[in-house]
N, C-alpha and C. Protein backbone atom coordinates (compact mmCIF):
# COMPACT_ATOMS: atom_id res chain seq x y z
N UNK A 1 15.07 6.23 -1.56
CA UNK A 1 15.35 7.03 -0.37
C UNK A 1 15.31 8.52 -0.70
N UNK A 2 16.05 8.27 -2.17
CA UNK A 2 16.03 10.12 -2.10
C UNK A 2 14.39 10.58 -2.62
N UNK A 3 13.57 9.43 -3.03
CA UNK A 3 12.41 10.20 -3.27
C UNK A 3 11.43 10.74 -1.78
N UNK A 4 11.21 9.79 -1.02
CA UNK A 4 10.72 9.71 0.24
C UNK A 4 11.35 11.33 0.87
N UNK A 5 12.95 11.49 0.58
CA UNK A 5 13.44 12.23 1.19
C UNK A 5 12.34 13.90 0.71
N UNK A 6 12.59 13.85 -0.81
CA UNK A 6 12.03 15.07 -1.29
C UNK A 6 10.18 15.07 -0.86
N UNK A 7 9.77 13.91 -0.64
CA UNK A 7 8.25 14.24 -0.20
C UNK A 7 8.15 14.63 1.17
N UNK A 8 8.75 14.18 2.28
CA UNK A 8 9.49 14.99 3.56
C UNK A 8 9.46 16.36 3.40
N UNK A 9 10.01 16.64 2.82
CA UNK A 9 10.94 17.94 2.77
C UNK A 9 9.82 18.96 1.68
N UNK A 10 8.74 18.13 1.26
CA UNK A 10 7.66 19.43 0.48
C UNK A 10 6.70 19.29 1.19
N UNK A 11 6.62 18.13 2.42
CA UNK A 11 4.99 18.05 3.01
C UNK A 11 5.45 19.03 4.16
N UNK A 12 6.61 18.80 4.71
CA UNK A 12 7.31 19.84 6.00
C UNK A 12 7.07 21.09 5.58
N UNK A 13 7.59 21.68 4.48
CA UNK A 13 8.20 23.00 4.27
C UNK A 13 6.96 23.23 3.16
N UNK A 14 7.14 23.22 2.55
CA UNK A 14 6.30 24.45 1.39
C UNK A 14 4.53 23.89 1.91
N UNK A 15 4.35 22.98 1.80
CA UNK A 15 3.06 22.07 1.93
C UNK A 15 2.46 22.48 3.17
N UNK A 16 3.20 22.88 4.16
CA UNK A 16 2.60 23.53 5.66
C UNK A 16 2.43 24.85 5.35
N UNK A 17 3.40 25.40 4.80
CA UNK A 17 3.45 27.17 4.61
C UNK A 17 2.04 27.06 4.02
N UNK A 18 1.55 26.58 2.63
CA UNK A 18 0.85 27.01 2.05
C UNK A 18 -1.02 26.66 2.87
N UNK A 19 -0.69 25.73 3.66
CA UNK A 19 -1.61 25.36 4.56
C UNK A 19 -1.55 26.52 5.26
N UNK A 20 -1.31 27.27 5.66
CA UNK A 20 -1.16 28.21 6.65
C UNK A 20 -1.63 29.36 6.29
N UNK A 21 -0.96 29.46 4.51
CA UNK A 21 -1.40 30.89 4.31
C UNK A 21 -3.00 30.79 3.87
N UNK A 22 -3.46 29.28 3.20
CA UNK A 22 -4.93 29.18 2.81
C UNK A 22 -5.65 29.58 3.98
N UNK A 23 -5.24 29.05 5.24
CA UNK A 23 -5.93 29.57 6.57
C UNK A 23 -6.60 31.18 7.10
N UNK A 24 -5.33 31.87 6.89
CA UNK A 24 -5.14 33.39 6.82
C UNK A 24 -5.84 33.92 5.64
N UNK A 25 -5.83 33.16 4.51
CA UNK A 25 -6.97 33.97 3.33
C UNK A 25 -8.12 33.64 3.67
N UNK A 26 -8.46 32.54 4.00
CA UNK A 26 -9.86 32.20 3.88
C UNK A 26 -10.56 33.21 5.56
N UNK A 27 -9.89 33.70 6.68
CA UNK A 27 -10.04 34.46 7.33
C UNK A 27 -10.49 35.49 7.04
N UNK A 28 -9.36 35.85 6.60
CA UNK A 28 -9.14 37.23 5.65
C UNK A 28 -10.32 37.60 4.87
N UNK A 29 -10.55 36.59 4.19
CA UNK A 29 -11.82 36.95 3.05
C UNK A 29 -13.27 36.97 3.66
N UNK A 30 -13.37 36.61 4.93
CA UNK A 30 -14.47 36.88 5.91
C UNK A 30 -14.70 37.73 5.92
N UNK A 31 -13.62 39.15 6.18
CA UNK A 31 -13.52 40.14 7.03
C UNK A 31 -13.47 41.47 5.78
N UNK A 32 -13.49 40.98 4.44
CA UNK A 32 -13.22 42.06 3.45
C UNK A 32 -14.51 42.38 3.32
N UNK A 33 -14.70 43.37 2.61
CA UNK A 33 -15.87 43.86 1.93
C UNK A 33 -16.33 43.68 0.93
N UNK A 34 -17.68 43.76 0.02
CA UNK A 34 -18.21 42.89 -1.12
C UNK A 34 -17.64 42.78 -1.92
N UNK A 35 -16.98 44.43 -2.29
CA UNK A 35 -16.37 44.41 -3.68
C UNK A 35 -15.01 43.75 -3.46
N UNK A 36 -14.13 43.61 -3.01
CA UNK A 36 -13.01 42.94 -2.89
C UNK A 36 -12.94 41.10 -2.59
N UNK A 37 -14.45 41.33 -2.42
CA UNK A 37 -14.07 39.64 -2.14
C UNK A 37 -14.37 38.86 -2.90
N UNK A 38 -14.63 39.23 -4.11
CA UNK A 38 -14.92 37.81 -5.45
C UNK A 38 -13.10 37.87 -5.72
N UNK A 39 -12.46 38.87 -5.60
CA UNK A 39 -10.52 38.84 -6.02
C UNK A 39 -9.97 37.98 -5.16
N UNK A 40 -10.39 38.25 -4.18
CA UNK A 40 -9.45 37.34 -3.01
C UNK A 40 -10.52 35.71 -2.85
N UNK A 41 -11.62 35.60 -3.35
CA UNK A 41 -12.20 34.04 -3.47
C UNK A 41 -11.11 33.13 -4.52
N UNK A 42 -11.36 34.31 -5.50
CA UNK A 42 -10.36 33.28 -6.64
C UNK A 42 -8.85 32.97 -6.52
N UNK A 43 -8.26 33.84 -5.42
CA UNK A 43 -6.80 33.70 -4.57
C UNK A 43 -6.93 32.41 -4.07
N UNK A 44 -8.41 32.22 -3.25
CA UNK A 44 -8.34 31.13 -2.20
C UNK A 44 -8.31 29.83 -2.74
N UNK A 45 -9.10 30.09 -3.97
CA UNK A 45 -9.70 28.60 -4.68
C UNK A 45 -8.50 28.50 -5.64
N UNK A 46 -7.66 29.61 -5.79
CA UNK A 46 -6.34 29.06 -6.60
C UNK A 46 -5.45 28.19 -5.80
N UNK A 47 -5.34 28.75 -4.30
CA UNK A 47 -4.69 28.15 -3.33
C UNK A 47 -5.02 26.82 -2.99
N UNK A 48 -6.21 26.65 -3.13
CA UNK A 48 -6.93 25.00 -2.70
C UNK A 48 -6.84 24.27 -3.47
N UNK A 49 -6.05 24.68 -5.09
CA UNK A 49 -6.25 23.70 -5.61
C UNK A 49 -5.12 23.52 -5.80
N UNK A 50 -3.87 24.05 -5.63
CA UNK A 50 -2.11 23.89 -5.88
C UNK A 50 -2.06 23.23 -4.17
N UNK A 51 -2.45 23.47 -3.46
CA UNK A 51 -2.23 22.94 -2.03
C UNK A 51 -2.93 21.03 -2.47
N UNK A 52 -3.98 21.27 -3.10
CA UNK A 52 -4.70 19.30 -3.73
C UNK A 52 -3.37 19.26 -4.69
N UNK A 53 -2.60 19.62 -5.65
CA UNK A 53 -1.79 19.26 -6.53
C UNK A 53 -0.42 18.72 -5.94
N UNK A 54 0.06 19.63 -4.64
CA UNK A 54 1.40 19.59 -3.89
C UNK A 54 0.66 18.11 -3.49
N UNK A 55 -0.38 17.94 -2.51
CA UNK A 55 -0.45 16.49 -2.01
C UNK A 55 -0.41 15.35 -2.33
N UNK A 56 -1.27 15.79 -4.05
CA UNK A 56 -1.07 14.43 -4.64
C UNK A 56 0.15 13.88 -5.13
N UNK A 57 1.41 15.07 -5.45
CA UNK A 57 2.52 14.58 -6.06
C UNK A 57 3.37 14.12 -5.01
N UNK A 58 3.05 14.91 -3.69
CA UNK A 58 4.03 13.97 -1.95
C UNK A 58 3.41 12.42 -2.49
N UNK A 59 2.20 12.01 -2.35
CA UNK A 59 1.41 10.56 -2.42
C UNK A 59 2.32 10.38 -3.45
N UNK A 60 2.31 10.64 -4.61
CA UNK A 60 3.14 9.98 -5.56
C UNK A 60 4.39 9.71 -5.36
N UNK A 61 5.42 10.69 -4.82
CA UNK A 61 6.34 10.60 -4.82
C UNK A 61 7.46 9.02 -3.70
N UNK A 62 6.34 9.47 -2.86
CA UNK A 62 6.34 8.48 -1.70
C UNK A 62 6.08 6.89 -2.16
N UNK A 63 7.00 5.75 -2.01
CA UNK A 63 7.06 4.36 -2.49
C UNK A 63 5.82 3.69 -1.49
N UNK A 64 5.16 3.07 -2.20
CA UNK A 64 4.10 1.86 -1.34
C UNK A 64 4.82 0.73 -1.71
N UNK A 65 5.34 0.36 -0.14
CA UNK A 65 5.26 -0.95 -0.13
C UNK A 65 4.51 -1.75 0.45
N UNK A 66 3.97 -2.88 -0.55
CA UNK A 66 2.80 -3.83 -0.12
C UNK A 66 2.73 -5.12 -0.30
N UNK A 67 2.97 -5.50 0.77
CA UNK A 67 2.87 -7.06 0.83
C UNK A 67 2.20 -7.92 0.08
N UNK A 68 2.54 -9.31 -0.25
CA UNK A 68 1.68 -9.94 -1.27
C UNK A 68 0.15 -10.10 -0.75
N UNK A 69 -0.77 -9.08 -1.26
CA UNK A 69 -2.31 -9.31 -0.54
C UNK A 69 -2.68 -8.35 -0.42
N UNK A 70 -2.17 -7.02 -0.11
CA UNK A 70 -2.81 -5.98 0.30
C UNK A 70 -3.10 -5.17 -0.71
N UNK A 71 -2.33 -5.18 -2.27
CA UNK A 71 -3.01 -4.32 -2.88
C UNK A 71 -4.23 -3.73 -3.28
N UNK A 72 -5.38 -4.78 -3.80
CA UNK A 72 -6.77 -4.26 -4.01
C UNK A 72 -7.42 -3.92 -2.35
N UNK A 73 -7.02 -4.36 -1.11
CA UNK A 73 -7.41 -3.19 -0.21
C UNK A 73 -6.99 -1.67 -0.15
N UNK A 74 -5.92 -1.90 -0.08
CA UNK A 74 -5.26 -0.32 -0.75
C UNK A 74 -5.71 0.11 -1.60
N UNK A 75 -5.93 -0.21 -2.83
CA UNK A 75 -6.72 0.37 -3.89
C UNK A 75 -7.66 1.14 -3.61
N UNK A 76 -8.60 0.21 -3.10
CA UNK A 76 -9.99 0.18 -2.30
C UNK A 76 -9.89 1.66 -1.54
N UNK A 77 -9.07 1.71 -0.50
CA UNK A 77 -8.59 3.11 0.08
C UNK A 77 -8.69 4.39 -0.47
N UNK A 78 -7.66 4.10 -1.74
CA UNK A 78 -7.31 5.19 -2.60
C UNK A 78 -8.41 5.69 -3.20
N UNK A 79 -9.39 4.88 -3.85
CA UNK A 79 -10.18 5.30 -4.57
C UNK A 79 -11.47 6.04 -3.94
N UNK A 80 -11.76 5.25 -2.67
CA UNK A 80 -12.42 6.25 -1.79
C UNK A 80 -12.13 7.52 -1.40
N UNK A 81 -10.91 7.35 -0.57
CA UNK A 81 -10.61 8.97 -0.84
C UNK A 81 -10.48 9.92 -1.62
N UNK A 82 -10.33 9.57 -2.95
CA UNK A 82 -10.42 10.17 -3.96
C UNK A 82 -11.66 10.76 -3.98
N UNK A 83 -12.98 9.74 -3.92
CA UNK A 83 -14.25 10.38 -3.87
C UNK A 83 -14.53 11.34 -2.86
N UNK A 84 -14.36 11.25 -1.74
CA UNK A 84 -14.20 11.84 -0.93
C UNK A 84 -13.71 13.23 -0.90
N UNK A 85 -12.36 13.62 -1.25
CA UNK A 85 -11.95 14.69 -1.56
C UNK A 85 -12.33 15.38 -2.22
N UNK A 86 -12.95 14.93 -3.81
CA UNK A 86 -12.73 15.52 -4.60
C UNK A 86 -14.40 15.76 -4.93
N UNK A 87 -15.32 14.84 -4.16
CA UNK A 87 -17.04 14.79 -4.24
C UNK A 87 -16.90 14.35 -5.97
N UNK A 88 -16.36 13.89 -6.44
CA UNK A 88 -16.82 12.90 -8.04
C UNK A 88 -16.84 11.52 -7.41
N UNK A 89 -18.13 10.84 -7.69
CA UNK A 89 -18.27 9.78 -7.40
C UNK A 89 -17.22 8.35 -8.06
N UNK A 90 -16.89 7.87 -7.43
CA UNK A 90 -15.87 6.59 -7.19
C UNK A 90 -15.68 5.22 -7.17
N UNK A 91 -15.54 4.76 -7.68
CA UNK A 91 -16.19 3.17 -7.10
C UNK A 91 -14.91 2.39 -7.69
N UNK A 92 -14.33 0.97 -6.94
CA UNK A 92 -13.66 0.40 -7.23
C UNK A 92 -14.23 -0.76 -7.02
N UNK A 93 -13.98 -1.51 -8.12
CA UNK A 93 -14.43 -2.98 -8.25
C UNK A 93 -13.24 -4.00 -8.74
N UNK A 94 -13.05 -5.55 -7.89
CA UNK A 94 -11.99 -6.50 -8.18
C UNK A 94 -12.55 -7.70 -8.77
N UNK A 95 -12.49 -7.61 -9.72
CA UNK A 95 -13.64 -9.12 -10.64
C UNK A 95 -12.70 -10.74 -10.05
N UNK A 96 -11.15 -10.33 -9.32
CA UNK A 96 -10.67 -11.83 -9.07
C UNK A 96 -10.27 -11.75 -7.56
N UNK A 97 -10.30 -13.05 -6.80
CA UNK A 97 -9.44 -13.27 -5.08
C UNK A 97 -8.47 -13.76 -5.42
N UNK A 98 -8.18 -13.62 -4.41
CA UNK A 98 -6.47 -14.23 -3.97
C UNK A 98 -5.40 -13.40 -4.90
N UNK A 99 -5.15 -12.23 -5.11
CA UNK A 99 -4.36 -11.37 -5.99
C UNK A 99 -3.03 -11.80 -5.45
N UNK A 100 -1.99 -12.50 -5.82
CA UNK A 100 -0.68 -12.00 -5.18
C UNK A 100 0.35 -12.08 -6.45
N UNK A 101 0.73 -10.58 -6.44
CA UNK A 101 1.85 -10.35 -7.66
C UNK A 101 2.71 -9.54 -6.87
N UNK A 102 4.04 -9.18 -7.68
CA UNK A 102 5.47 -8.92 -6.91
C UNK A 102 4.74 -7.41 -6.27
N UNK A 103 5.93 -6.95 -5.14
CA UNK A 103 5.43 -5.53 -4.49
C UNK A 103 5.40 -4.89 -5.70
N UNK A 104 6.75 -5.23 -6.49
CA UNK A 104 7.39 -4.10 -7.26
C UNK A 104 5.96 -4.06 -8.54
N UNK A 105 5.70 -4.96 -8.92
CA UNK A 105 4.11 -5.03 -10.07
C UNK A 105 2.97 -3.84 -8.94
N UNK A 106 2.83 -4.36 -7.91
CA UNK A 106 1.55 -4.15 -7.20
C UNK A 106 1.73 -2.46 -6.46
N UNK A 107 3.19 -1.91 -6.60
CA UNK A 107 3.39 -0.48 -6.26
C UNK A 107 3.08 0.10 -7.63
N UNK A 108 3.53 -0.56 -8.90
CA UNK A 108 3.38 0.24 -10.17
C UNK A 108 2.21 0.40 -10.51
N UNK A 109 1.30 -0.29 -10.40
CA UNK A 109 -0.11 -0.42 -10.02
C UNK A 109 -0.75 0.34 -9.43
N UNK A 110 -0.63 0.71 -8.57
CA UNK A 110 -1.05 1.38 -7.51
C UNK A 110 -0.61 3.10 -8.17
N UNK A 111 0.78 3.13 -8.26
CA UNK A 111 1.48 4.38 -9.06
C UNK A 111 0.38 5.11 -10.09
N UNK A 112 -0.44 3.48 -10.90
CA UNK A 112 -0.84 4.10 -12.40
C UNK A 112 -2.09 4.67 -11.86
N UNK A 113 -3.03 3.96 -11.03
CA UNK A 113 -4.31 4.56 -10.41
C UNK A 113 -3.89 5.73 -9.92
N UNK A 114 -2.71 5.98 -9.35
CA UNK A 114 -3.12 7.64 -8.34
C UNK A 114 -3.03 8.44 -9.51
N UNK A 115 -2.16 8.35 -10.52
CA UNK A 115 -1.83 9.48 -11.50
C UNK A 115 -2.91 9.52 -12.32
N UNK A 116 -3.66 8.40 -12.70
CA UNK A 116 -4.82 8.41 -13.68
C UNK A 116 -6.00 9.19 -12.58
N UNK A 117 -5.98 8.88 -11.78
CA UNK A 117 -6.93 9.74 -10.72
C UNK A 117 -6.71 11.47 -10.48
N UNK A 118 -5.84 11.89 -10.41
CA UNK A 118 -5.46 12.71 -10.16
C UNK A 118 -5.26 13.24 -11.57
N UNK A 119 -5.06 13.15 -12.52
CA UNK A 119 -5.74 13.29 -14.16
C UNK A 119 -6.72 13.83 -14.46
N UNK A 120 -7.66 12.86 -13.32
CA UNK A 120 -9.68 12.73 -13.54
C UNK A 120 -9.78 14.13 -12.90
N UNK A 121 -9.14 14.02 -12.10
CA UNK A 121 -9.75 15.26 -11.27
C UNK A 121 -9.09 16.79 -11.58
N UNK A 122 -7.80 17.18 -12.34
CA UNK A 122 -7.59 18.15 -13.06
C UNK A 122 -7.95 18.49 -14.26
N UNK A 123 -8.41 17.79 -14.97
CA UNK A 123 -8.78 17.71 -16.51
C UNK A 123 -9.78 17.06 -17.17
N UNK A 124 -10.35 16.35 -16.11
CA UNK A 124 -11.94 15.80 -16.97
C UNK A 124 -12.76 16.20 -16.65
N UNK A 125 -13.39 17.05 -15.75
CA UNK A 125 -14.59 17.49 -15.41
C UNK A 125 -15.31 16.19 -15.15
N UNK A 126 -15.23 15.14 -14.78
CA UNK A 126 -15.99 14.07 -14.90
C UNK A 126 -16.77 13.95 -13.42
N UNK A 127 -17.66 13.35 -13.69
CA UNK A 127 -18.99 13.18 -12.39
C UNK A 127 -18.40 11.75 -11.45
N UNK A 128 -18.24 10.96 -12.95
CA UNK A 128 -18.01 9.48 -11.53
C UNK A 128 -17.03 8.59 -12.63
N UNK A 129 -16.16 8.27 -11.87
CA UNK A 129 -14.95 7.61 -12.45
C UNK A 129 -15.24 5.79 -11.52
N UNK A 130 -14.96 4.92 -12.57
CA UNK A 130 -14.63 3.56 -12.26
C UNK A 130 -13.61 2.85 -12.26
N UNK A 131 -12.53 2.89 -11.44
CA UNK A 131 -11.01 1.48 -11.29
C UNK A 131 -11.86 0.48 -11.09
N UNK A 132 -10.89 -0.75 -12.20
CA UNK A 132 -11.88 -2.10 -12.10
C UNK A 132 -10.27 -2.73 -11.97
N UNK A 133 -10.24 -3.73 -11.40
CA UNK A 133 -8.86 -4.73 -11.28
C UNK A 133 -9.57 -6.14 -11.53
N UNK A 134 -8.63 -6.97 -12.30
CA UNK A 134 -9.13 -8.58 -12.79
C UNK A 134 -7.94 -9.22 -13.45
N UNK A 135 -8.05 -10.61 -13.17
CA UNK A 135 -6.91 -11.56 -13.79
C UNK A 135 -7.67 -12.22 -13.97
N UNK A 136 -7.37 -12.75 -15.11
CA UNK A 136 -8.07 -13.81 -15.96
C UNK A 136 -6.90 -14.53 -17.14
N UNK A 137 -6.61 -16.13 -16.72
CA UNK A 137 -5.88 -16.66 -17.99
C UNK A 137 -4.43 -15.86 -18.05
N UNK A 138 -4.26 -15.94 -16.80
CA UNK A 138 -2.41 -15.52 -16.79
C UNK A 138 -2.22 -14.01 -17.20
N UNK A 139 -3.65 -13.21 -17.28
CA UNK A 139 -2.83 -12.41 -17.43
C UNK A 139 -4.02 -10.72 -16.17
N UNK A 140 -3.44 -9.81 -15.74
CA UNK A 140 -3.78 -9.13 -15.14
C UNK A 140 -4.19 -7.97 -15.84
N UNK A 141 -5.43 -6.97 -15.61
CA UNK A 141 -5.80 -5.97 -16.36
C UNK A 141 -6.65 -4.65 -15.46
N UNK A 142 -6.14 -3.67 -15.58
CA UNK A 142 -6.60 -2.33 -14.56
C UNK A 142 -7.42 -2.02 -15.67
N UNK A 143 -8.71 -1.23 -15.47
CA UNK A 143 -9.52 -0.68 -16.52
C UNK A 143 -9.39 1.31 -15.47
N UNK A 144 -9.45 2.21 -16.11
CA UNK A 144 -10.02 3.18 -15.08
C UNK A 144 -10.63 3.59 -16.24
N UNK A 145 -12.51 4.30 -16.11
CA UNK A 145 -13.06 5.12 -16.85
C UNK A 145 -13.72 6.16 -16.44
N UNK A 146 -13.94 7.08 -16.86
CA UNK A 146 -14.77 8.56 -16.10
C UNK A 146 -15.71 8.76 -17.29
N UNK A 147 -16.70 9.64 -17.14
CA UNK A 147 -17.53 10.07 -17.77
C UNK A 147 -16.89 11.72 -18.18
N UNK A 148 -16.08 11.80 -18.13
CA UNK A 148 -15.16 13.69 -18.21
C UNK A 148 -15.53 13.80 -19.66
N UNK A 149 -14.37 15.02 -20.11
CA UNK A 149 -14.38 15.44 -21.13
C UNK A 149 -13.39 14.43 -22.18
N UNK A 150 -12.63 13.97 -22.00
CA UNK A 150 -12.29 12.53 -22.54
C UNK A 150 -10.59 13.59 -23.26
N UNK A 151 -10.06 12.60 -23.72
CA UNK A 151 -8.89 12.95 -25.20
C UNK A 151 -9.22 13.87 -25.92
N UNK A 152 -7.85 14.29 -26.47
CA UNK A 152 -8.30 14.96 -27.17
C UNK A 152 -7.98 13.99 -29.31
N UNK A 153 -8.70 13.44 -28.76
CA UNK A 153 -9.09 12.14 -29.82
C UNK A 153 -9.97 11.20 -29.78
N UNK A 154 -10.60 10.86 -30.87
CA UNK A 154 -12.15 9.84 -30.76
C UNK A 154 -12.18 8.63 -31.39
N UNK A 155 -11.96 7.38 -30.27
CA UNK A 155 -11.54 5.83 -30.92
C UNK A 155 -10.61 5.65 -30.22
N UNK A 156 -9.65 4.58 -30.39
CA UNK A 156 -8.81 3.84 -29.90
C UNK A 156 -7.39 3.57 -30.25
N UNK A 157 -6.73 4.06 -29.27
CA UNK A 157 -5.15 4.52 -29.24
C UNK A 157 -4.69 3.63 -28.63
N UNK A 158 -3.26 2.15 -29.04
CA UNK A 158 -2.04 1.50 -28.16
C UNK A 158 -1.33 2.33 -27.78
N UNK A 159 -0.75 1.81 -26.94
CA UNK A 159 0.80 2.60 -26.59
C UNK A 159 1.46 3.15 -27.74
N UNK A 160 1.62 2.36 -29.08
CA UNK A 160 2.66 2.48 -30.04
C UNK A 160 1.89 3.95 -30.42
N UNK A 161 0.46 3.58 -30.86
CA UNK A 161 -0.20 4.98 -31.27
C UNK A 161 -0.01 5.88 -30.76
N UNK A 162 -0.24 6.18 -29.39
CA UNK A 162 -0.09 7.29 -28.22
C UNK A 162 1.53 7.51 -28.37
N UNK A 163 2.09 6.74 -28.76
CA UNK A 163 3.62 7.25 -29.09
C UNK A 163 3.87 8.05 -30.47
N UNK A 164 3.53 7.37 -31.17
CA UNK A 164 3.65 8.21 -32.46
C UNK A 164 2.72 9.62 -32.52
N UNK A 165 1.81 9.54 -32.05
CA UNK A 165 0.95 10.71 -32.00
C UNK A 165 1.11 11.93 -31.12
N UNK A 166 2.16 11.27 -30.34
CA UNK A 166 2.58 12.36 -28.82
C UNK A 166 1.28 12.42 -28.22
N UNK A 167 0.37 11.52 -28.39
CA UNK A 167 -1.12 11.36 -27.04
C UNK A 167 -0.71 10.87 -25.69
N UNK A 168 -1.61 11.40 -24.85
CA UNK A 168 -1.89 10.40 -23.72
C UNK A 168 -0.87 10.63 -22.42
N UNK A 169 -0.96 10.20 -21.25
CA UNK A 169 -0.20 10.50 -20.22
C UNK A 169 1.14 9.99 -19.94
N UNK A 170 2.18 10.82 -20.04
CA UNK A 170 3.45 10.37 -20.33
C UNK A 170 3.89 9.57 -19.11
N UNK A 171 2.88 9.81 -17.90
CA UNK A 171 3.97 9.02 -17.17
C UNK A 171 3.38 7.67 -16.74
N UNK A 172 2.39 7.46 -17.10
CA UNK A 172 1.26 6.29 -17.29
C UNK A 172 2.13 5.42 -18.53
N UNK A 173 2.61 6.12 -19.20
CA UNK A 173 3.10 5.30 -20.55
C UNK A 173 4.46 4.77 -20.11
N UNK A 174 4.91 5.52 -18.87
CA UNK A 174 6.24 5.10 -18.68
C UNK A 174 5.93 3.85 -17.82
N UNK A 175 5.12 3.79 -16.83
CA UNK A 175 5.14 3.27 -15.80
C UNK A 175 4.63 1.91 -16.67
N UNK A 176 3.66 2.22 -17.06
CA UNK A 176 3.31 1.03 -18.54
C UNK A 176 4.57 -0.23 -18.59
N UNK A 177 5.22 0.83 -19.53
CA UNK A 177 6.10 0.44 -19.89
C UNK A 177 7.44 -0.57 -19.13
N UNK A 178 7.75 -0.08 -17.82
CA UNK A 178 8.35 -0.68 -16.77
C UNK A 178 7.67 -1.94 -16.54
N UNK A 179 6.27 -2.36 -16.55
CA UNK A 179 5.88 -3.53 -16.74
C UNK A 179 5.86 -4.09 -17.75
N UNK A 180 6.04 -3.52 -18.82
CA UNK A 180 6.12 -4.70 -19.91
C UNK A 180 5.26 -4.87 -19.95
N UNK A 181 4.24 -4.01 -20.39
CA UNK A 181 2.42 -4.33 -20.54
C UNK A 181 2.11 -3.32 -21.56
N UNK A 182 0.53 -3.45 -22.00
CA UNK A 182 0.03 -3.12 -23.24
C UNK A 182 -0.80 -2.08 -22.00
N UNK A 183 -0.73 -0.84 -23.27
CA UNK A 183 -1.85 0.38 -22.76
C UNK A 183 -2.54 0.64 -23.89
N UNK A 184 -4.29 0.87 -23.41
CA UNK A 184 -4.80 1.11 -24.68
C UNK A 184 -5.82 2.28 -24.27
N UNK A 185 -5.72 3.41 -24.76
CA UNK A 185 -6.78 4.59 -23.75
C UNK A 185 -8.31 4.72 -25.82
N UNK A 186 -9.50 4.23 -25.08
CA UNK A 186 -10.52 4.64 -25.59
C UNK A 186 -10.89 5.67 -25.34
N UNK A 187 -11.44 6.88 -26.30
CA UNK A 187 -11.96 7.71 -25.92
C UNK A 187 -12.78 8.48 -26.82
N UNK A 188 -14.12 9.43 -26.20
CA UNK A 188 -15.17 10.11 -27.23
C UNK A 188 -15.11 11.77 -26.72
N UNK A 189 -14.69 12.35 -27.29
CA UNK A 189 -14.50 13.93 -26.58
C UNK A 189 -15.76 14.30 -26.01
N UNK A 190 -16.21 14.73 -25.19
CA UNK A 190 -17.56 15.16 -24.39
C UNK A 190 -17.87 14.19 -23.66
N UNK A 191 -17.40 13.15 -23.76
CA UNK A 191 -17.83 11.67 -23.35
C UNK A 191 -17.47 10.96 -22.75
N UNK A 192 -15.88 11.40 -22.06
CA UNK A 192 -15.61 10.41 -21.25
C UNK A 192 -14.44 9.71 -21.92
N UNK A 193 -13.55 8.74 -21.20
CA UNK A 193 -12.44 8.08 -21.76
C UNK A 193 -12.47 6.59 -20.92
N UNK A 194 -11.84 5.79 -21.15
CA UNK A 194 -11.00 4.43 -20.52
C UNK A 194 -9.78 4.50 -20.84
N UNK A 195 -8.88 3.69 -19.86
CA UNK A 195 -7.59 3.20 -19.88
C UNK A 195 -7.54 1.44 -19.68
N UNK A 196 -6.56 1.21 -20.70
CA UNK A 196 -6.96 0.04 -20.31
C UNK A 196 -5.25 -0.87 -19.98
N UNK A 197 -5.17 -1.17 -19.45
CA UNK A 197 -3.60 -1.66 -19.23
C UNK A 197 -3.82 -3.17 -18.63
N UNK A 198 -2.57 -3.70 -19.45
CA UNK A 198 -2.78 -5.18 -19.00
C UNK A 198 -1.30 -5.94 -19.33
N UNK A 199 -0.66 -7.02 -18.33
CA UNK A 199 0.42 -7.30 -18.56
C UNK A 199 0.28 -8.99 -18.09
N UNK A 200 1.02 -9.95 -18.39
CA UNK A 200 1.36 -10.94 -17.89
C UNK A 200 1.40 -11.56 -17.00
N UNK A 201 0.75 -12.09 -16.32
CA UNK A 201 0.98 -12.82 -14.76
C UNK A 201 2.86 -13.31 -15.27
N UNK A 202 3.60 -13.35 -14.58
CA UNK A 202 5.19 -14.26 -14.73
C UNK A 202 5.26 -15.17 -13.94
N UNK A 203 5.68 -15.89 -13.77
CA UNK A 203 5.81 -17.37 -12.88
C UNK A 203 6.36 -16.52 -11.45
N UNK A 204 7.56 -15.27 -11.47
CA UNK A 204 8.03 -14.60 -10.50
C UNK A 204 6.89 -13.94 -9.68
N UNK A 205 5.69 -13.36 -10.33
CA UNK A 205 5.12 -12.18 -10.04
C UNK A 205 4.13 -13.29 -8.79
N UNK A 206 4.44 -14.38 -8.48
CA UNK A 206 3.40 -14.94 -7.89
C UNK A 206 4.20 -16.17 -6.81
């Protein structure tokens, strides 16, 4: 409740202001003259991109709840818009039917794609990113890969590694972790990265 409350209260208040003032610059910068307007472009495009940062952390902050079934449509959603927004090409693919695992698995899920997305799109420079979802043999596995600039490491990191090394996305490792699942991020610097996370089907989760 109190998270919902604080995404309220930044999409209302700061999240409109700053909508408002991008409005008034990007006006504004119509109406200036040559030399002043490469200063006030880079105002605007600073603004457009903390105004994409405020939104994605409301989305985050905000709980999905989803019925047993709806996650890989949701997915499906997310990942489009992602392309969409951000023009890096997108694609989500589900290698299994009939998905039904607990909300609480299928929100954390959902949690690890927006943040690994929203990753892709501050820090990889990447062209086209792939979410893949699949269960196979009891057990469930998210892949996400981009073609970006990758780690800043070349080969293959567990959780335990990415712990000892202080690598990798801390809150991906947490959320990981809340499932009781294995994370393993591949990666070639210039080249792109994978994530690879995978946990247990439980007799509960179904």
């Amino acid at each position: 409740m109190e998270r919902a409350r604080i995404a309220r209260d930044l999409h209302d208040g700061v999240l409109q202001s700053l909508v408002g003032l991008e409005l008034q610059i990007g006006h504004h910068q119509e109406l200036m003259s040559g030399q002043d307007r490469p200063t006030m472009r880079e105002i605007y495009v600073f603004l457009q991109n903390e105004i994409r940062n405020l939104r994605e952390l409301v989305t985050r902050l905000r709980s999905v709840d989803l019925r047993p079934g709806e996650m890989v449509p949701f997915l499906v959603d997310v990942v489009e818009r992602f392309g969409l927004d951000t023009g890096i090409a997108s694609r989500f693919v589900c290698d299994s039917e009939d998905i039904i695992l607990r909300p609480r698995v299928s929100s954390e899920i959902t949690a690890i794609v927006q943040e690994a997305l929203a990753n892709v799109r501050k820090h990889s420079g990447a062209r086209n990113v792939l979410v893949r979802f699949a269960c196979s043999a009891g057990v469930w596995t998210l892949f996400i890969e981009d073609d970006g600039c990758g780690f800043d490491f070349d080969g293959k990191l567990s959780l335990t590694d990415l712990d000892e090394t202080r690598k990798g996305p801390v809150i991906i490792k947490e959320r990981v972790r809340l499932l009781k699942g294995e994370l393993v991020i591949e990666s070639t610097p210039g080249a792109g990265s994978r994530l690879i996370i995978s946990a247990p089907i439980r007799p509960c989760d179904t």
